[in-house]
Protein backbone atom coordinates (compact mmCIF):
# COMPACT_ATOMS: atom_id res chain seq x y z
CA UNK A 1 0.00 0.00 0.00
CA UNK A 2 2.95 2.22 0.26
CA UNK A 3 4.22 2.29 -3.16
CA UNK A 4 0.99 2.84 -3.79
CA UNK A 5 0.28 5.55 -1.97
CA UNK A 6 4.26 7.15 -3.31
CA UNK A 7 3.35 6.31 -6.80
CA UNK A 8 -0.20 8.73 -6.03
CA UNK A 9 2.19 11.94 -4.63
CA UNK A 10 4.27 11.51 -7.32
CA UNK A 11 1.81 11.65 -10.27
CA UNK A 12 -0.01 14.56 -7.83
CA UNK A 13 3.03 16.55 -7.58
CA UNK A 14 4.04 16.15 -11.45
CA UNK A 15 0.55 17.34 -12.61
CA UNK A 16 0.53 20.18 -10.05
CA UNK A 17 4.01 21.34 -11.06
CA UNK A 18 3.50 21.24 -14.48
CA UNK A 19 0.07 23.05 -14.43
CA UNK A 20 1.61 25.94 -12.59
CA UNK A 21 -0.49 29.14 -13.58
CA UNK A 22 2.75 31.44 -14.26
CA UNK A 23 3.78 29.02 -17.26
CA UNK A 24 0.30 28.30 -18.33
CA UNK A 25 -2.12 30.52 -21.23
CA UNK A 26 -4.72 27.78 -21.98
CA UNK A 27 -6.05 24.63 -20.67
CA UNK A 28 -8.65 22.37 -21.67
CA UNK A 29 -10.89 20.95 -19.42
CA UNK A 30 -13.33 17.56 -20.85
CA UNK A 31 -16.11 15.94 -19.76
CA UNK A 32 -16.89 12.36 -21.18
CA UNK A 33 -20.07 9.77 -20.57
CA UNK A 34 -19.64 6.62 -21.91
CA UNK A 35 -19.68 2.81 -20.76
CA UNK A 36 -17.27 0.10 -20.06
CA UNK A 37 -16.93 -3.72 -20.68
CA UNK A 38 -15.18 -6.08 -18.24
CA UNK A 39 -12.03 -8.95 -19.29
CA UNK A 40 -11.77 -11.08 -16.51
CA UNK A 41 -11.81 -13.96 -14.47
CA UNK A 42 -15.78 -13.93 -14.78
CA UNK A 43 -17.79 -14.57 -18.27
CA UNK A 44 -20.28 -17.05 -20.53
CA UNK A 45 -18.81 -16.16 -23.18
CA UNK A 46 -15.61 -17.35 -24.58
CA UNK A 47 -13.91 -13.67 -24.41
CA UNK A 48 -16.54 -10.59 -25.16
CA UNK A 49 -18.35 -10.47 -22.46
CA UNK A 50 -21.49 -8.08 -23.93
CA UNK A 51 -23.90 -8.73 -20.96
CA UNK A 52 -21.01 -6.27 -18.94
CA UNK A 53 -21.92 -3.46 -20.43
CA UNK A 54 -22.00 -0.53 -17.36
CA UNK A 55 -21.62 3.30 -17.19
CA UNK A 56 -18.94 5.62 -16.84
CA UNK A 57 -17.74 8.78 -16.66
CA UNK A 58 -14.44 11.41 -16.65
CA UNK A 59 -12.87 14.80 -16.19
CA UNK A 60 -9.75 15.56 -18.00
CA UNK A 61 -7.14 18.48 -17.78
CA UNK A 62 -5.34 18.93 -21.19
CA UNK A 63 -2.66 21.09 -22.96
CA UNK A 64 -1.34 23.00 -19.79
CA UNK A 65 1.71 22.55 -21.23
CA UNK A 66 1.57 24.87 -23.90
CA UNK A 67 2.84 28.33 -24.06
CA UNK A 68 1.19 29.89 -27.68
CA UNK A 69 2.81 32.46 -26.81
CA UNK A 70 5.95 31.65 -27.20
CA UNK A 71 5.70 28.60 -29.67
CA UNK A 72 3.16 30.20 -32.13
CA UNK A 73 0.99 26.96 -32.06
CA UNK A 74 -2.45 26.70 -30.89
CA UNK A 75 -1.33 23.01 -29.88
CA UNK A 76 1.23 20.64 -29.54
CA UNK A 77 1.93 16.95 -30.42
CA UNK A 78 3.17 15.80 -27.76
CA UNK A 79 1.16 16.89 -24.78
CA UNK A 80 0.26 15.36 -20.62
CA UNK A 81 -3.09 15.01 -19.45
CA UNK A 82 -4.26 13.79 -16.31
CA UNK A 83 -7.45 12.28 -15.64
CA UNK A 84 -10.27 11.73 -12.66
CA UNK A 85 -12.30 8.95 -13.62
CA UNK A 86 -15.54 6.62 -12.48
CA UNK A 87 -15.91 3.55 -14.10
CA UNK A 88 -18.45 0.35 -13.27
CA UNK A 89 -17.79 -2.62 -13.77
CA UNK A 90 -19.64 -5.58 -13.47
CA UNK A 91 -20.95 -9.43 -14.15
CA UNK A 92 -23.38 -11.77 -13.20
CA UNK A 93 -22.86 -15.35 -14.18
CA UNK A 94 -26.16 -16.94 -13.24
CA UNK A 95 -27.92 -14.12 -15.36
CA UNK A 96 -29.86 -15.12 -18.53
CA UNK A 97 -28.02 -13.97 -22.08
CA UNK A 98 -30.83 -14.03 -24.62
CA UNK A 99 -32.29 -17.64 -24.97
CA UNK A 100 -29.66 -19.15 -23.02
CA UNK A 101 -30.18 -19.83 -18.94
CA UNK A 102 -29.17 -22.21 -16.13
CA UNK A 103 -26.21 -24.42 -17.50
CA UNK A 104 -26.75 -23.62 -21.21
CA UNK A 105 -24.15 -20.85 -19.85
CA UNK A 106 -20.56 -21.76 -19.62
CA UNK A 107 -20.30 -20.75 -15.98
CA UNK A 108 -23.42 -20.70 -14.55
CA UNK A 109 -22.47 -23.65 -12.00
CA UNK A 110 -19.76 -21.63 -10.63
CA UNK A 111 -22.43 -18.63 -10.32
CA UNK A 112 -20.51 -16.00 -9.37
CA UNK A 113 -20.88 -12.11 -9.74
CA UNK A 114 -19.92 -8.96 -8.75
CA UNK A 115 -19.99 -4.85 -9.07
CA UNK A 116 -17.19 -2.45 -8.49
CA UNK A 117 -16.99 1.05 -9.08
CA UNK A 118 -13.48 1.77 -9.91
CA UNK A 119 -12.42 5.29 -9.12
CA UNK A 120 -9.15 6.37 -10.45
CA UNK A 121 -6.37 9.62 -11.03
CA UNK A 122 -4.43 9.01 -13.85
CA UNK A 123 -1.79 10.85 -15.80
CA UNK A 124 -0.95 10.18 -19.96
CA UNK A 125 1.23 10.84 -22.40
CA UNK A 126 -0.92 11.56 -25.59
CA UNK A 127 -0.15 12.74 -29.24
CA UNK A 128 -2.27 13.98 -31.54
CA UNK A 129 -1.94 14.55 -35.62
CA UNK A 130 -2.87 18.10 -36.48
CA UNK A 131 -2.82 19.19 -39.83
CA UNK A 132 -1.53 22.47 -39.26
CA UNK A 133 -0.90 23.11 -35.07
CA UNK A 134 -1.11 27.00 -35.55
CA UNK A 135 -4.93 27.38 -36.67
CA UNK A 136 -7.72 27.15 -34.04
CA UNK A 137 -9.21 23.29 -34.28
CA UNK A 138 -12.64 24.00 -35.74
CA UNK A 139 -10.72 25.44 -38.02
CA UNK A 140 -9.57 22.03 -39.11
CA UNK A 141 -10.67 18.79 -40.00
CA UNK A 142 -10.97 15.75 -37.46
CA UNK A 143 -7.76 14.82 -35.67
CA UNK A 144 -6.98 11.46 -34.30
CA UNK A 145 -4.89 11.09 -31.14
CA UNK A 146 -3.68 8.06 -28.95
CA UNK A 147 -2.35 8.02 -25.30
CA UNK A 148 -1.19 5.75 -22.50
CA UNK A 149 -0.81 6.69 -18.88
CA UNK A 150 -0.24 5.42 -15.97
CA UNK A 151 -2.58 5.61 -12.81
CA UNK A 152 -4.09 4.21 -9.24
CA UNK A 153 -7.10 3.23 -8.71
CA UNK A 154 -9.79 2.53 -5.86
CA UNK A 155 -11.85 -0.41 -6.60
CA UNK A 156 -14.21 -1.99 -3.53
CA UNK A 157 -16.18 -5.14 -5.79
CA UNK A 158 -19.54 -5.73 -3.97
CA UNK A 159 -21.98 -8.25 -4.83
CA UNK A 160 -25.98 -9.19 -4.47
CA UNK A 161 -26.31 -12.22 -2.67
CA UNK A 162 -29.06 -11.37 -0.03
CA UNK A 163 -32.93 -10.66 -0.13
CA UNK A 164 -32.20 -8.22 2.16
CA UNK A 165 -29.73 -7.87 4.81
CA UNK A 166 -26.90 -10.35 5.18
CA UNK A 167 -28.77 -13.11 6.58
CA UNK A 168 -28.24 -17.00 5.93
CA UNK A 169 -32.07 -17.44 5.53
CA UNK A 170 -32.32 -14.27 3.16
CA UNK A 171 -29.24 -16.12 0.63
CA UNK A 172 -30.35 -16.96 -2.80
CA UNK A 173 -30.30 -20.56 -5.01
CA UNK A 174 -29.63 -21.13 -7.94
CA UNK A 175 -31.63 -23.61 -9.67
CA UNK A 176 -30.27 -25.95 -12.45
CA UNK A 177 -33.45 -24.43 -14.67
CA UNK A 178 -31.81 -20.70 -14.49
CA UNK A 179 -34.12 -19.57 -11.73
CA UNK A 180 -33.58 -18.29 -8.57
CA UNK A 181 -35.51 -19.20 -5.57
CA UNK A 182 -35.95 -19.15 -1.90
CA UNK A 183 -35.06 -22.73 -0.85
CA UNK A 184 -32.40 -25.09 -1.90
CA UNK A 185 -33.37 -27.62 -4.79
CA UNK A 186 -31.18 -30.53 -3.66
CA UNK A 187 -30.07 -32.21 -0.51
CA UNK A 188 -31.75 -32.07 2.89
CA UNK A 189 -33.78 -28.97 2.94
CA UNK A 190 -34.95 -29.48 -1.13
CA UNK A 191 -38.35 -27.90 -1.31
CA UNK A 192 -39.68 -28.42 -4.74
CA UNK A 193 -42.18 -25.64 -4.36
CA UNK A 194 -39.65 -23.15 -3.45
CA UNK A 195 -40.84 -19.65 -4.38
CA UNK A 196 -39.38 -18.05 -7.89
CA UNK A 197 -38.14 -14.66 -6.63
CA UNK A 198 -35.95 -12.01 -8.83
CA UNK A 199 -32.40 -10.49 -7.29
CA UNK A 200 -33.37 -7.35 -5.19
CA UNK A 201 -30.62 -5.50 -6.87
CA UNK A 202 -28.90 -3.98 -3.62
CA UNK A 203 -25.05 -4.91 -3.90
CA UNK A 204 -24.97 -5.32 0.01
CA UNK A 205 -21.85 -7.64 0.16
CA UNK A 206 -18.85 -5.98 0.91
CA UNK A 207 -16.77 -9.51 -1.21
CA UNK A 208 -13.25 -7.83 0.00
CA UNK A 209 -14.36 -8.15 4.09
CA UNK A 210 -15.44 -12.07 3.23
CA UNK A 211 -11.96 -13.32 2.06
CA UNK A 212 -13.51 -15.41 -0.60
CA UNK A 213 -10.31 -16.73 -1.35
CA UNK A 214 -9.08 -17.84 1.80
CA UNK A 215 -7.09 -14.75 2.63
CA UNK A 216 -6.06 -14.05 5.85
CA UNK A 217 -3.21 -13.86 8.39
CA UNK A 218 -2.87 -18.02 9.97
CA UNK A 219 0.94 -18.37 8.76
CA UNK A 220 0.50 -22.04 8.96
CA UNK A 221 -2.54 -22.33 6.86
CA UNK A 222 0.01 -20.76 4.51
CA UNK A 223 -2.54 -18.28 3.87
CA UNK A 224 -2.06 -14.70 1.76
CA UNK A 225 -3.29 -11.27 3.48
CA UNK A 226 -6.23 -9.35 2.27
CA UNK A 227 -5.63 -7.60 -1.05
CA UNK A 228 -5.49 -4.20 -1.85
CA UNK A 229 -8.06 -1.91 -2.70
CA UNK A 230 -5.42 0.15 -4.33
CA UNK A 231 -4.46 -0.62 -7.45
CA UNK A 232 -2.30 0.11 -10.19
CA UNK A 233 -3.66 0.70 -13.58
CA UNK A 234 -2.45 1.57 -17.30
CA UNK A 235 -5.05 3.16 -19.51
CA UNK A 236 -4.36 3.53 -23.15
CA UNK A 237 -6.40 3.88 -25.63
CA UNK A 238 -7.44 6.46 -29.08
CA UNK A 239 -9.69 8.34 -30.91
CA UNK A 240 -10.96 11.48 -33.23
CA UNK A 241 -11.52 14.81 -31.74
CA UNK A 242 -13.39 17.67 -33.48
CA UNK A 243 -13.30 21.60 -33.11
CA UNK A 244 -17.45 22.77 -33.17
CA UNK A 245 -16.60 26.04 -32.28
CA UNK A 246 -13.27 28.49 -30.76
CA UNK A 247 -13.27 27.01 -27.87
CA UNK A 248 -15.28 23.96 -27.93
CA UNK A 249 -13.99 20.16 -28.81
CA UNK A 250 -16.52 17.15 -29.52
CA UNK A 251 -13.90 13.81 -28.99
CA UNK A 252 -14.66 9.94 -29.63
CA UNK A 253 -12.13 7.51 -27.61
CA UNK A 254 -11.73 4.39 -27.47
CA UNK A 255 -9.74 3.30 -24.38
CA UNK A 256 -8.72 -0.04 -22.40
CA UNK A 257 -7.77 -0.33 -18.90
CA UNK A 258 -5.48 -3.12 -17.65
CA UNK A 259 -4.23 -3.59 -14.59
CA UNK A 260 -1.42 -5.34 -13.16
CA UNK A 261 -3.30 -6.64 -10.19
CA UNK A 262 -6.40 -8.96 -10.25
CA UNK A 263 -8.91 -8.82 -7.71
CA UNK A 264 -11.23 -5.31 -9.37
CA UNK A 265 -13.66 -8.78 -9.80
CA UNK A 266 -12.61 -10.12 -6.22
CA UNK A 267 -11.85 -13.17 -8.25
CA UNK A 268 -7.77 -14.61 -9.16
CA UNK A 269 -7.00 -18.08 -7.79
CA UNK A 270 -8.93 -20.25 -5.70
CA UNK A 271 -12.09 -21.12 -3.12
CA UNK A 272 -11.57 -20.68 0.51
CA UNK A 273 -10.86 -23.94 2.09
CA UNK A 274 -13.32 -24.46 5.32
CA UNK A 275 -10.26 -24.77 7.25
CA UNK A 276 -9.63 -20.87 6.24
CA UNK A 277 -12.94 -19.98 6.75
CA UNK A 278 -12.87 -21.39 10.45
CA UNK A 279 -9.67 -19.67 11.03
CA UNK A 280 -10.68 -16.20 9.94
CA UNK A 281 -13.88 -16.93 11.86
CA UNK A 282 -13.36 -18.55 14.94
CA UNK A 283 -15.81 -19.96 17.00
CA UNK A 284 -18.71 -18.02 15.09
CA UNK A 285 -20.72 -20.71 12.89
CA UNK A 286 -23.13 -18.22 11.46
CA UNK A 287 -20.16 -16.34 10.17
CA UNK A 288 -18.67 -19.28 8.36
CA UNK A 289 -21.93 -20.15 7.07
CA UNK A 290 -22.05 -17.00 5.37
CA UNK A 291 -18.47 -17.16 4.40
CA UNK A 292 -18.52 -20.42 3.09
CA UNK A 293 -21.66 -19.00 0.52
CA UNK A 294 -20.39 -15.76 -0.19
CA UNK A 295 -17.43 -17.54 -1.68
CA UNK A 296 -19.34 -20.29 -3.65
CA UNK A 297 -22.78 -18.68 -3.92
CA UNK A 298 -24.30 -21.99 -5.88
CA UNK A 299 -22.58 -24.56 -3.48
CA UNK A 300 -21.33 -26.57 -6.47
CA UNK A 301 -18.05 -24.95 -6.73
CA UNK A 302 -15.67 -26.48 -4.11
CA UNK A 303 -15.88 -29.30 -1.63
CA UNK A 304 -14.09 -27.22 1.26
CA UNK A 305 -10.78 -28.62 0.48
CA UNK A 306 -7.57 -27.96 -2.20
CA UNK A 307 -8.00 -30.06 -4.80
CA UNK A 308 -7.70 -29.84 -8.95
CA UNK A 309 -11.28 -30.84 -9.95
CA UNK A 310 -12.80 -28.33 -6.37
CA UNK A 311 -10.47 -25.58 -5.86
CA UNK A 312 -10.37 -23.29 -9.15
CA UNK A 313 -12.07 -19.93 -8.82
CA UNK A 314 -10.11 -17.83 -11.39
CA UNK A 315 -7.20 -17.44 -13.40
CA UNK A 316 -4.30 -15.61 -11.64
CA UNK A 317 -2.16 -15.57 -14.76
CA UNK A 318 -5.02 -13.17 -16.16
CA UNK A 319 -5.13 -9.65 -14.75
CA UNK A 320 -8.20 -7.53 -15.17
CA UNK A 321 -9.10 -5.33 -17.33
CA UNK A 322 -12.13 -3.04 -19.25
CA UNK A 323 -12.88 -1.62 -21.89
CA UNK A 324 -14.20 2.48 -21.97
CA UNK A 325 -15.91 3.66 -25.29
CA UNK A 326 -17.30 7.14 -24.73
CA UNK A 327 -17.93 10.54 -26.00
CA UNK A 328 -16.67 13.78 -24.40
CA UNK A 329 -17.52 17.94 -25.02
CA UNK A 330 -14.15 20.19 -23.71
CA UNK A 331 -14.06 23.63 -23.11
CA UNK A 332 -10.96 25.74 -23.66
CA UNK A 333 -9.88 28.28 -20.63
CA UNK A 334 -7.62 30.76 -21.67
CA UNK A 335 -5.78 32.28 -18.88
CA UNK A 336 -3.53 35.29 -18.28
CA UNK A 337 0.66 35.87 -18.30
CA UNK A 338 0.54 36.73 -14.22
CA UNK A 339 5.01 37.03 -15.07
CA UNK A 340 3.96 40.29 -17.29
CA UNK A 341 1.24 41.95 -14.91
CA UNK A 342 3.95 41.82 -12.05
């Protein structure tokens, strides 16, 4: 969490020292909508994962750098940008896509899910083709431009897995016919007239708190602390920007988001074993009951112990990722020489 929190100053500092209002005469400030698609550990489909499809949004500082007055050009190539972003991102495996339900999808015995909004500061090197860098852009024709940055990121992935508050009894079940229902459709407490209810859509599971993965601090379980909610991103991406008026920009981007860590889906490696879950929960059997769900919601995922054909959750070779298509109106400030007037 440290380097984290260094590699955070540093970008800070660097954007506030090279924004400084004595070297600046224009800045352009954006604001994009747009939405994102997941690549993770979680999916039906064999590697677009449509059904993923969630909002975001962003605020971005461009050419500060630039000093018209002294270059001549309305713009440089070669420019930084930083970046304050929300992104959501999110899956469900157990949800219908189209026609297909229950086990017609890839995952839906493993049933898991998830929602995170990922907030993040991010700084980026970007270039951009002009045509001719001294005329105003509307002026001009469209102008594509690419970038990648570097950034950190907050991401908290919550999911819905109660009708309700956290309560055992309030837990859903999956059903091998895609529904979802109130009681259990095998073993002991099977009710075959269990109630068909829909998710109540309140993300109320906190999945970081749960250590669905066995996380923990019991050295001789051999067992890896808690991840970090921090975490280290580079965004890259490109697009077409167009001038609609002196001061006004209309962009397109396309950008991707990967990370170099892999829990923004609280999913990398493997279940919880119940040995874990008892240590992380001693002596509290409700707790582990919940534990032991919240990390295999459909109860067909793991046996409780390590093993090949029981124990695989995700794929920690993979890190996470999204995708961010979106659209985004700028404004150009144009500020005084504060040198001269002194």
């Amino acid at each position: 969490m440290n380097k984290t929190f260094l590699l955070f100053l540093f970008l800070l500092t660097a954007t506030l020292y090279s924004a400084r209002i004595d070297a600046q005469r224009a800045m352009n400030i954006g604001v994009a909508t747009g939405f994102t698609n997941y690549f993770g550990d979680l999916g039906n489909d064999e590697f677009y994962q449509g059904s993923s499809t969630r909002p975001g949004a962003s605020l971005t500082f461009r050419n500060f750098l630039n000093n018209p007055a002294k270059t001549g050009m309305q713009y440089q190539s070669f420019d930084v940008e930083t970046r304050l972003s929300w992104q959501r991102i999110g899956y469900d495996e157990t949800k219908p896509i189209g026609s297909r339900e229950g086990y017609d999808l890839r995952n839906y015995g493993r049933g898991l899910s998830f929602r995170t909004d990922v907030l993040g500061f991010s700084s980026h090197l970007s270039y951009t083709w002009y045509p001719n860098k001294r005329k105003p852009l509307d002026k001009q024709g469209a102008v594509m431009f690419g970038y990648i940055g570097l950034g950190i990121f907050y991401a908290n992935p919550k999911a819905d897995l109660f009708l309700g508050d956290i309560d055992i009894n309030n837990r859903y079940y999956f059903w091998n016919d895609g529904t979802v229902r109130d009681a259990p459709q095998e073993g002991e407490h099977a009710n075959p007239n269990a109630n068909v209810i829909k998710k109540d859509g309140k993300y109320e599971t906190d999945l970081h708190d749960w250590k669905t993965e066995g996380q923990g601090f019991t050295s001789e379980l051999g067992q890896k602390p808690p991840y970090n909610l921090l975490h280290i991103g580079i965004p890259m991406g490109f697009g077409w920007r167009w001038g609609i008026a002196k001061n006004i920009t209309l962009s397109a981007e396309f950008s991707y988001y990967k990370f170099v860590t892999d829990y923004l889906d609280d999913v990398s490696e493997r279940y919880a074993t119940y040995e874990e879950i008892a240590a992380n929960y001693p002596g509290d059997a409700e707790k582990q009951e919940l534990a032991k769900y919240i990390s295999d919601p459909t109860g067909k995922g793991t046996n409780g112990f390590n093993g090949e054909q029981t124990s695989k959750r995700g794929n920690k070779i993979k890190t996470d990722g999204y995708t961010y298509i979106s659209m985004e109106i700028a404004y150009k400030l144009d500020f005084f020489n504060f040198k001269k007037i002194k």
